[in-house]
PDB file of N, CA and C in Angstrom:
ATOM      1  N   UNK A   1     -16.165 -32.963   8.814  1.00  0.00           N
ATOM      2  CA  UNK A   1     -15.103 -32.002   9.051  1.00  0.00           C
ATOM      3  C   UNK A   1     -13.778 -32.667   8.684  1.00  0.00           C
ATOM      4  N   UNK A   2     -13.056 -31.898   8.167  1.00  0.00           N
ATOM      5  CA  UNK A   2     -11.475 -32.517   7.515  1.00  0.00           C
ATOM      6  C   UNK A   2     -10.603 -31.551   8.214  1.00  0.00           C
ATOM      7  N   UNK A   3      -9.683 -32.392   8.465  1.00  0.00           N
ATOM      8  CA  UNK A   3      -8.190 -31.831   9.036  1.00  0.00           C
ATOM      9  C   UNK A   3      -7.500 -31.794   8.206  1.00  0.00           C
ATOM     10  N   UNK A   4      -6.238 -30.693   8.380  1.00  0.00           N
ATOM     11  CA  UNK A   4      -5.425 -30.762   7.240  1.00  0.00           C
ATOM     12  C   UNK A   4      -4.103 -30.677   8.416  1.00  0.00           C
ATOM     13  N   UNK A   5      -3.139 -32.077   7.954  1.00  0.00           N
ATOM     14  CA  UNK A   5      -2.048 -32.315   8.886  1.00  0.00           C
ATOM     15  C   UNK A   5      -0.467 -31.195   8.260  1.00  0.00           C
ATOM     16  N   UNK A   6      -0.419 -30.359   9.415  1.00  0.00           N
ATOM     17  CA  UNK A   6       0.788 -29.756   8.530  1.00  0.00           C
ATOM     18  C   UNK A   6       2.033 -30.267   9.741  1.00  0.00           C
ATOM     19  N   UNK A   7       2.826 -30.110   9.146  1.00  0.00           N
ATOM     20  CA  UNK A   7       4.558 -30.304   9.740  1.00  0.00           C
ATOM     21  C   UNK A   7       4.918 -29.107  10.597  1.00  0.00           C
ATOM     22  N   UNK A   8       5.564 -29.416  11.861  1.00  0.00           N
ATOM     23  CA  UNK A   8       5.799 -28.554  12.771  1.00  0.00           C
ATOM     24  C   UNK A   8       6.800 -27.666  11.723  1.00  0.00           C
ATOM     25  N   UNK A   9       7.772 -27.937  10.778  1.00  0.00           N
ATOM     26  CA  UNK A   9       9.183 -27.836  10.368  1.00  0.00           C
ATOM     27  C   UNK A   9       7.686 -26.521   9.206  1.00  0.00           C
ATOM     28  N   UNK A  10       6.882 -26.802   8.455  1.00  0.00           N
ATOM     29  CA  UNK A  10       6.564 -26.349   7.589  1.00  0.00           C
ATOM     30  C   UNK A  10       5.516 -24.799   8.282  1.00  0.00           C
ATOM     31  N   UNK A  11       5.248 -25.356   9.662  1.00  0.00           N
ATOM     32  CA  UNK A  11       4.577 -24.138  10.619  1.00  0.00           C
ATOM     33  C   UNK A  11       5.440 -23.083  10.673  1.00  0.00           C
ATOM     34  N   UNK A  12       7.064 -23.588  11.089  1.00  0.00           N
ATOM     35  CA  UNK A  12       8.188 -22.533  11.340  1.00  0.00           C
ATOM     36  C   UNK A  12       8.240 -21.635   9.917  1.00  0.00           C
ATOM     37  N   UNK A  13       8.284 -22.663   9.059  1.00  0.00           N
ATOM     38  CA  UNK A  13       8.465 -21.602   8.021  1.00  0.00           C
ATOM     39  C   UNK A  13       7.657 -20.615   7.464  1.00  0.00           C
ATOM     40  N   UNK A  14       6.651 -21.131   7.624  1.00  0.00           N
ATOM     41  CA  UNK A  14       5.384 -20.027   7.256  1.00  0.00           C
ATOM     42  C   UNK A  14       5.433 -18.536   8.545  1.00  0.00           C
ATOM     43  N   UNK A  15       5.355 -19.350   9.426  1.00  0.00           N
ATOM     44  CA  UNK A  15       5.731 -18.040  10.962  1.00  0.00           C
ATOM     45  C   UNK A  15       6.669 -16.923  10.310  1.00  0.00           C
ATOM     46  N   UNK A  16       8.141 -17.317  10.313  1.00  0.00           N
ATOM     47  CA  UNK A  16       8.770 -16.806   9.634  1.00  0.00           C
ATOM     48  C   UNK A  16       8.478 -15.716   8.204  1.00  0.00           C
ATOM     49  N   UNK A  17       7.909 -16.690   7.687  1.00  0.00           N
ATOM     50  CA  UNK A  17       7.645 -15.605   6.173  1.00  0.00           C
ATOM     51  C   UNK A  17       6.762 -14.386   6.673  1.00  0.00           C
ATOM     52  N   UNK A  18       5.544 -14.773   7.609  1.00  0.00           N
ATOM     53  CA  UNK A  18       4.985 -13.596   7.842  1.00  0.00           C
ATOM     54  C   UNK A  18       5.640 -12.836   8.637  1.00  0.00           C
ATOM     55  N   UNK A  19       6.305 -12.849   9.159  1.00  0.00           N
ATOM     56  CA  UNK A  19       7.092 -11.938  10.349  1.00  0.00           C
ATOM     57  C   UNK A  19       7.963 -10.930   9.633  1.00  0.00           C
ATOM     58  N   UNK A  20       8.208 -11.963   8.099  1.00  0.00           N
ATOM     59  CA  UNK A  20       9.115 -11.507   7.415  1.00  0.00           C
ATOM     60  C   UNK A  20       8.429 -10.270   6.640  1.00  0.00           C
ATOM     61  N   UNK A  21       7.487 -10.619   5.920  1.00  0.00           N
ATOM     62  CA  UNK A  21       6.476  -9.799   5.681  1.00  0.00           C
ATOM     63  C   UNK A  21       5.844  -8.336   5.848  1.00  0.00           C
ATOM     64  N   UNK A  22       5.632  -8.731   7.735  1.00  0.00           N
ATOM     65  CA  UNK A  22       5.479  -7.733   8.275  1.00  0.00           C
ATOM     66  C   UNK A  22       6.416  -6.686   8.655  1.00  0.00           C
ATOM     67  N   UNK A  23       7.495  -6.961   8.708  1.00  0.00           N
ATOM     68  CA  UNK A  23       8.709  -6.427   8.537  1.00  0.00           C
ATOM     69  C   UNK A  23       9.168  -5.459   7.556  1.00  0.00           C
ATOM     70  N   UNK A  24       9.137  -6.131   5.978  1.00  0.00           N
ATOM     71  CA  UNK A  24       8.628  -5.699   5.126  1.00  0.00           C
ATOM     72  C   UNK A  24       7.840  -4.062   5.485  1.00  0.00           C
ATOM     73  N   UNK A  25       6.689  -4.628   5.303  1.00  0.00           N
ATOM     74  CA  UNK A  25       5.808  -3.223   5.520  1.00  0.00           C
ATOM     75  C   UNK A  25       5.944  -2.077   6.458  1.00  0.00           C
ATOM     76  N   UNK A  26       6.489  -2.664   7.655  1.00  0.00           N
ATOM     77  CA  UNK A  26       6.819  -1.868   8.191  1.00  0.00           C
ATOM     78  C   UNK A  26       8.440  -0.991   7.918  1.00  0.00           C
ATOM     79  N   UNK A  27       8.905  -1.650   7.583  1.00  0.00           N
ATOM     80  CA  UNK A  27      10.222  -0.912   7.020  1.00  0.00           C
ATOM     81  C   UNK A  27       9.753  -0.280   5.926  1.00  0.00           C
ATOM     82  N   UNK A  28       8.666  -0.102   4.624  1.00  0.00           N
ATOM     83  CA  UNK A  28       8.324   0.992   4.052  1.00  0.00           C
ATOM     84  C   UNK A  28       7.171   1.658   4.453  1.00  0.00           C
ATOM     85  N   UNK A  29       6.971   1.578   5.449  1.00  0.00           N
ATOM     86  CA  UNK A  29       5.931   2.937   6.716  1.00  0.00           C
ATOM     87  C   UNK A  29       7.090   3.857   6.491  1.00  0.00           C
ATOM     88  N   UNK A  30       8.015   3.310   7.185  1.00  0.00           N
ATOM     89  CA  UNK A  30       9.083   4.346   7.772  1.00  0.00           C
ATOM     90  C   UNK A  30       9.910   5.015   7.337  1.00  0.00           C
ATOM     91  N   UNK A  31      10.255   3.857   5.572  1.00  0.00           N
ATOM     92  CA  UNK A  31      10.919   5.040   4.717  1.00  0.00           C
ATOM     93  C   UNK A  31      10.005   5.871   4.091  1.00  0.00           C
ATOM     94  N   UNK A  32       8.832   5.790   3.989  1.00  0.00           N
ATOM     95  CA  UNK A  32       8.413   6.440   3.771  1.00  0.00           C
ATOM     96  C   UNK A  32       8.068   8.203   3.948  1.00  0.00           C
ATOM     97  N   UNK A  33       7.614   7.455   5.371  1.00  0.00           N
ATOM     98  CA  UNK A  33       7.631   8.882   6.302  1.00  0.00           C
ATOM     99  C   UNK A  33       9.067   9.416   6.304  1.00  0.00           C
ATOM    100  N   UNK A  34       9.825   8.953   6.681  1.00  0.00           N
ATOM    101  CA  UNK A  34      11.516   9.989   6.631  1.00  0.00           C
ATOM    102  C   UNK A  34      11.594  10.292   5.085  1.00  0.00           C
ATOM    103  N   UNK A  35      10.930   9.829   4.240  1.00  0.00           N
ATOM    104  CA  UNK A  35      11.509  10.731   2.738  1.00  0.00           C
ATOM    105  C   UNK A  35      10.487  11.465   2.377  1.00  0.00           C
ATOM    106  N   UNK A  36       9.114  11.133   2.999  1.00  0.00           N
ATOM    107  CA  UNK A  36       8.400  12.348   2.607  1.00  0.00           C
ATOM    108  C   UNK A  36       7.152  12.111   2.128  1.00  0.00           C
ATOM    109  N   UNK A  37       6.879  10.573   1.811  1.00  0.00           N
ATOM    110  CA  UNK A  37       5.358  10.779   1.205  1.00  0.00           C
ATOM    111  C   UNK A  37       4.175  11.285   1.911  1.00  0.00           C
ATOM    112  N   UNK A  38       3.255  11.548   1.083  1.00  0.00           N
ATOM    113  CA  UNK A  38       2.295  12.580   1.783  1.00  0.00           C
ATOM    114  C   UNK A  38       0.705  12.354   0.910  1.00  0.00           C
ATOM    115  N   UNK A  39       0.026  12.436   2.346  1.00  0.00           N
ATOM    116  CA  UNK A  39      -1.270  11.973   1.707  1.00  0.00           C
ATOM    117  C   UNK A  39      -1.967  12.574   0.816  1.00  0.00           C
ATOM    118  N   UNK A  40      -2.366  11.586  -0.187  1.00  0.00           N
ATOM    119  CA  UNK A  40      -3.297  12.181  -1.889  1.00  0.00           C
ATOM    120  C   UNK A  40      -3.831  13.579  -1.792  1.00  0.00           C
ATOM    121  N   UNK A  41      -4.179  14.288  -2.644  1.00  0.00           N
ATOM    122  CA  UNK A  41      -4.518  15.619  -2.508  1.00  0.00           C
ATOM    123  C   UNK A  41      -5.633  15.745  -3.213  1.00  0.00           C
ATOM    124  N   UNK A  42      -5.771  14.594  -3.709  1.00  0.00           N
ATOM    125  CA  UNK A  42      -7.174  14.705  -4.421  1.00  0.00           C
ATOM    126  C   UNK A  42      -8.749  13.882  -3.741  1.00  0.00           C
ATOM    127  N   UNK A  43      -7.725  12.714  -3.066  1.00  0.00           N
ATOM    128  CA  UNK A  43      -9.064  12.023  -2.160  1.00  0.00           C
ATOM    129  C   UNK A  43      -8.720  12.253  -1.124  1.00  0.00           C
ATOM    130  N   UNK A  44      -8.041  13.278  -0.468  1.00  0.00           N
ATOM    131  CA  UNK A  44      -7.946  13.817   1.068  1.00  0.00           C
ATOM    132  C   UNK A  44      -7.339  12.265   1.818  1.00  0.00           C
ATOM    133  N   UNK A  45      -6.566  11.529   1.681  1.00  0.00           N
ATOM    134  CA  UNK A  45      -6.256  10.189   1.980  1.00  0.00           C
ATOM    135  C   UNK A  45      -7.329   8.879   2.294  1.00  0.00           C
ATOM    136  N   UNK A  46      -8.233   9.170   1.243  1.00  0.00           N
ATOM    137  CA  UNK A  46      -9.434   8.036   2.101  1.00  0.00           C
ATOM    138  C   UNK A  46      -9.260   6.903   0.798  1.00  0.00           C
ATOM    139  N   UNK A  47      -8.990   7.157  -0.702  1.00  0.00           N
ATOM    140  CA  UNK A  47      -8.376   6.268  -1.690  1.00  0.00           C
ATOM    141  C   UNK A  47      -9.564   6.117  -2.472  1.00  0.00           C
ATOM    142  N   UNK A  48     -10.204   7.146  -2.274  1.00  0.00           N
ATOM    143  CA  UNK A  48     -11.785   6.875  -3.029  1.00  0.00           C
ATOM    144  C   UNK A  48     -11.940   8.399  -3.732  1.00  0.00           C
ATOM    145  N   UNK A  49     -12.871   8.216  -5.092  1.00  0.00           N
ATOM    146  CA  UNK A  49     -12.906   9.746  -5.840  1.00  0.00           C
ATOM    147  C   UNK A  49     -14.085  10.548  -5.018  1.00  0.00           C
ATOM    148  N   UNK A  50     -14.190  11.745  -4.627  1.00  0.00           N
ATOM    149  CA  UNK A  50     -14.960  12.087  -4.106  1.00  0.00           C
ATOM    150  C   UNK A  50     -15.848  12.666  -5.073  1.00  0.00           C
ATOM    151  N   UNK A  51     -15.394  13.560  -5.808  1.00  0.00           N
ATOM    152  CA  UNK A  51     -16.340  13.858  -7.107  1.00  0.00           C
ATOM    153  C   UNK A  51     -15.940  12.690  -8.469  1.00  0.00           C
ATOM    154  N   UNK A  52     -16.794  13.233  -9.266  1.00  0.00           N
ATOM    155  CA  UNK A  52     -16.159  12.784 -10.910  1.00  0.00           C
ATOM    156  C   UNK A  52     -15.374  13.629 -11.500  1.00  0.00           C
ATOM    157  N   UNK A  53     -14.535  13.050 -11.916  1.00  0.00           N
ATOM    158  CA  UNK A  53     -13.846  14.070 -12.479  1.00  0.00           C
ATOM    159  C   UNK A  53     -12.942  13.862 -14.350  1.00  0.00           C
ATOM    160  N   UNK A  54     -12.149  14.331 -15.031  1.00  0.00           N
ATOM    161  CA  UNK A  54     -12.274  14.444 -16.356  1.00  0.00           C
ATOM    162  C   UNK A  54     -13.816  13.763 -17.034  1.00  0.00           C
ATOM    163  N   UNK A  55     -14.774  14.131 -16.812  1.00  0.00           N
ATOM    164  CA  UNK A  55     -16.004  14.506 -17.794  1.00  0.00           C
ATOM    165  C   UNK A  55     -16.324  12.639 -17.522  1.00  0.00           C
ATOM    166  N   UNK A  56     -16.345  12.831 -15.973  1.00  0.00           N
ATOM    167  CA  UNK A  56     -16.640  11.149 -15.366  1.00  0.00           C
ATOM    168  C   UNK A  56     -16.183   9.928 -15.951  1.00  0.00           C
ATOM    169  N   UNK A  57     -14.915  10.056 -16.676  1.00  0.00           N
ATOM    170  CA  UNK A  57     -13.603   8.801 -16.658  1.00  0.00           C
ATOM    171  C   UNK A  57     -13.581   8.197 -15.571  1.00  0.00           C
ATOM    172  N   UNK A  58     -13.475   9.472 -14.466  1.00  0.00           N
ATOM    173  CA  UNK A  58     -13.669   8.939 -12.866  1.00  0.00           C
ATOM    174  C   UNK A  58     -14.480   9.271 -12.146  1.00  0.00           C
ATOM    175  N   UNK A  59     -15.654   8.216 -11.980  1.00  0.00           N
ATOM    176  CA  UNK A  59     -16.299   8.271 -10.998  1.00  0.00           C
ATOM    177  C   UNK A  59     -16.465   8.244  -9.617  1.00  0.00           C
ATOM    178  N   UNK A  60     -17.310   9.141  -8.869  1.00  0.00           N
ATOM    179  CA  UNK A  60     -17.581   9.641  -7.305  1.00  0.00           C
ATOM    180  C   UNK A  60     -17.364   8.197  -7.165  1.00  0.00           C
ATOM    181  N   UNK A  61     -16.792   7.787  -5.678  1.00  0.00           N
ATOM    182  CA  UNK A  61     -16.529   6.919  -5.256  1.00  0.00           C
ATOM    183  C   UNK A  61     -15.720   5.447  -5.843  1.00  0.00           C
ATOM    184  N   UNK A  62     -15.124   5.478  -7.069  1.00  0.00           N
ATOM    185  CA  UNK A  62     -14.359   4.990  -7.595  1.00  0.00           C
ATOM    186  C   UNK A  62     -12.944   4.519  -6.822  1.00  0.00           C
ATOM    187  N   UNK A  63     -12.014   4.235  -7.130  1.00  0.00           N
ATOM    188  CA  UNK A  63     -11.094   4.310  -6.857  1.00  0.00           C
ATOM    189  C   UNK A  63      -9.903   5.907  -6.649  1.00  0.00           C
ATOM    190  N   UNK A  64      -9.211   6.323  -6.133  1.00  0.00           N
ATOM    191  CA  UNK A  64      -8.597   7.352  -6.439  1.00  0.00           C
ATOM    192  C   UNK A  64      -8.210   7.736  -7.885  1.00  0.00           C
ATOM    193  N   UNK A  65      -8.108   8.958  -8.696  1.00  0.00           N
ATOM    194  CA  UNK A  65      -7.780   8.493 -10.397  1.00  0.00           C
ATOM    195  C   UNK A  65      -6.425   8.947  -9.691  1.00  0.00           C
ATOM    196  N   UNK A  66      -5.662   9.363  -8.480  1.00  0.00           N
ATOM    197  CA  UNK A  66      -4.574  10.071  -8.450  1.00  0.00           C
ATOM    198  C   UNK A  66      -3.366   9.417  -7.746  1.00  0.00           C
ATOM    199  N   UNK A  67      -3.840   8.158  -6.866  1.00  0.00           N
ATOM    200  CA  UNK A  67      -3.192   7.531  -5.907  1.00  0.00           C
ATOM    201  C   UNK A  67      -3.380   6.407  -6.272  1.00  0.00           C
ATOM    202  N   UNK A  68      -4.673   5.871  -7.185  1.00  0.00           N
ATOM    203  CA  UNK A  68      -5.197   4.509  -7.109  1.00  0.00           C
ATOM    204  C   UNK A  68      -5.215   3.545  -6.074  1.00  0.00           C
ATOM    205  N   UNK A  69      -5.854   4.602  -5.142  1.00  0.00           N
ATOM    206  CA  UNK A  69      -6.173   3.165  -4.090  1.00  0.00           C
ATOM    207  C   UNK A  69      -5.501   3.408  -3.116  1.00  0.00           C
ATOM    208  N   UNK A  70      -4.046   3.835  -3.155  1.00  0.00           N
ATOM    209  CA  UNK A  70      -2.834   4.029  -1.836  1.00  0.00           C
ATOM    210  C   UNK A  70      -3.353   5.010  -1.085  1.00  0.00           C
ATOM    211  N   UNK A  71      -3.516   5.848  -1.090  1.00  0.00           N
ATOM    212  CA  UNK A  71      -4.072   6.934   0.054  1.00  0.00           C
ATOM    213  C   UNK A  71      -2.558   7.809  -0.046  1.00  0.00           C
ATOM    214  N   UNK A  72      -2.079   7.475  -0.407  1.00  0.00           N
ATOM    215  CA  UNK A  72      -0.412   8.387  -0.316  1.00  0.00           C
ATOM    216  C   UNK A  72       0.465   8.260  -1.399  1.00  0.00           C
ATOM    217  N   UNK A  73       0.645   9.825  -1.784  1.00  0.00           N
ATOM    218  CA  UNK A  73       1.586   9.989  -3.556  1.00  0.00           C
ATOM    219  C   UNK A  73       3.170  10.796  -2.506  1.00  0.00           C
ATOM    220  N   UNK A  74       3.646  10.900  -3.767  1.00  0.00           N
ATOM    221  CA  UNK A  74       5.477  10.808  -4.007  1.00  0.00           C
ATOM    222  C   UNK A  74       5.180  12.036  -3.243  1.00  0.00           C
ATOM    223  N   UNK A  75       6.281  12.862  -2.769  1.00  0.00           N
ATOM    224  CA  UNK A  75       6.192  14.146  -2.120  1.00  0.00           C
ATOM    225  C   UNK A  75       7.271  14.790  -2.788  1.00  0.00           C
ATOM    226  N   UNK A  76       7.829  13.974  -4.079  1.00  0.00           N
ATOM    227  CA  UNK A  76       8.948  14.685  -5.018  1.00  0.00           C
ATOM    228  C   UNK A  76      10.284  14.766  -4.758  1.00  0.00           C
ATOM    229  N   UNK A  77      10.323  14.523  -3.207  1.00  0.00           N
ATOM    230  CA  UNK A  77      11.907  14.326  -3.124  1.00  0.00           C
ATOM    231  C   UNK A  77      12.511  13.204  -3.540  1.00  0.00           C
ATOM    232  N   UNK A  78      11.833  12.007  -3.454  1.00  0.00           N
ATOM    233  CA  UNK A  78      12.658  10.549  -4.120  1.00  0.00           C
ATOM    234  C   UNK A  78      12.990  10.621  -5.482  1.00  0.00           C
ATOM    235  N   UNK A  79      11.985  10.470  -6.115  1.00  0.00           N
ATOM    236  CA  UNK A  79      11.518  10.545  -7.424  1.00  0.00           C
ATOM    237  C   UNK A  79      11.516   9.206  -7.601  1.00  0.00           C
ATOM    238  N   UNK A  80      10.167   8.612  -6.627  1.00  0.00           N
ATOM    239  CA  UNK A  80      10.116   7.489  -6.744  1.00  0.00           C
ATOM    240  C   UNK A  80      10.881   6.156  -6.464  1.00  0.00           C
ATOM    241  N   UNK A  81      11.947   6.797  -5.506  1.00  0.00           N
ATOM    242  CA  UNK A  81      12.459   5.589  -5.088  1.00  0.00           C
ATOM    243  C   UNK A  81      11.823   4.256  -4.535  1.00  0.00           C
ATOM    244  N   UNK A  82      11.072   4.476  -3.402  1.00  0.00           N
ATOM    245  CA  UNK A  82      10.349   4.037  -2.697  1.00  0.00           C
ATOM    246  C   UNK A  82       9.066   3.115  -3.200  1.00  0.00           C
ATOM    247  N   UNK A  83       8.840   3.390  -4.336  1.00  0.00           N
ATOM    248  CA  UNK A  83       7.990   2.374  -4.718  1.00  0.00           C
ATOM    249  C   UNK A  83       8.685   1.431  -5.866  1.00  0.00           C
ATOM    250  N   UNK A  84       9.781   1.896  -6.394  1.00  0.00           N
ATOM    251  CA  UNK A  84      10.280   1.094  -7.160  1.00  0.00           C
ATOM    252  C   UNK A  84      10.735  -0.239  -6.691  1.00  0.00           C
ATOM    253  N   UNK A  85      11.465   0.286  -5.160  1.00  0.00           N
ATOM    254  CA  UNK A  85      12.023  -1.189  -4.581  1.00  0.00           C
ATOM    255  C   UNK A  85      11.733  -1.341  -3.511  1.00  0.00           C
ATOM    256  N   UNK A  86      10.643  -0.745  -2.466  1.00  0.00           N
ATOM    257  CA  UNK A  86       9.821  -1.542  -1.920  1.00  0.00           C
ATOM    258  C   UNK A  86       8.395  -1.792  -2.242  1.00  0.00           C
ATOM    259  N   UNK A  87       7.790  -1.136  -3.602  1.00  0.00           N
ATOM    260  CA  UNK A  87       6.768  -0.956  -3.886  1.00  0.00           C
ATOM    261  C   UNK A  87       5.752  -2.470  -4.089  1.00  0.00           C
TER     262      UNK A  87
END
């Protein structure tokens, strides 16, 4: 078994970054919700294809072809603010 010796000074900073992080994300939850995004309309918000669809480009259980993955598209009022600069 190996230890790996880290620095109290290098613990703080890492603490920090994630806090910072989480912060982050949570500050685009929230702009989110106050500007409007709204869950996919094509995978009902689960981020997965439920059928195939254009002549099975996208396949059942694939990724979303509409959200790719996010579970939540633009709701048109930004026009994309929101992912540009917290995206």
């Amino acid at each position: 078994m190996s230890f790996i010796f880290v620095s109290r000074r290098l613990l703080k900073r890492i603490k920090v970054l994630n806090q910072l992080a989480s912060f982050v994300l949570i500050a685009k939850e929230m702009v989110m919700k106050i500007l409007g995004a709204k869950q996919c309309s094509q995978c009902k918000g689960t981020g997965v294809n439920l059928v195939d669809h254009f002549n099975g480009q996208f396949k059942a259980g694939g990724l979303c072809w509409l959200c790719r993955g996010k579970r939540e598209i633009l709701c048109g009022n930004c026009n994309g603010w929101i992912y540009e600069h917290l995206g």
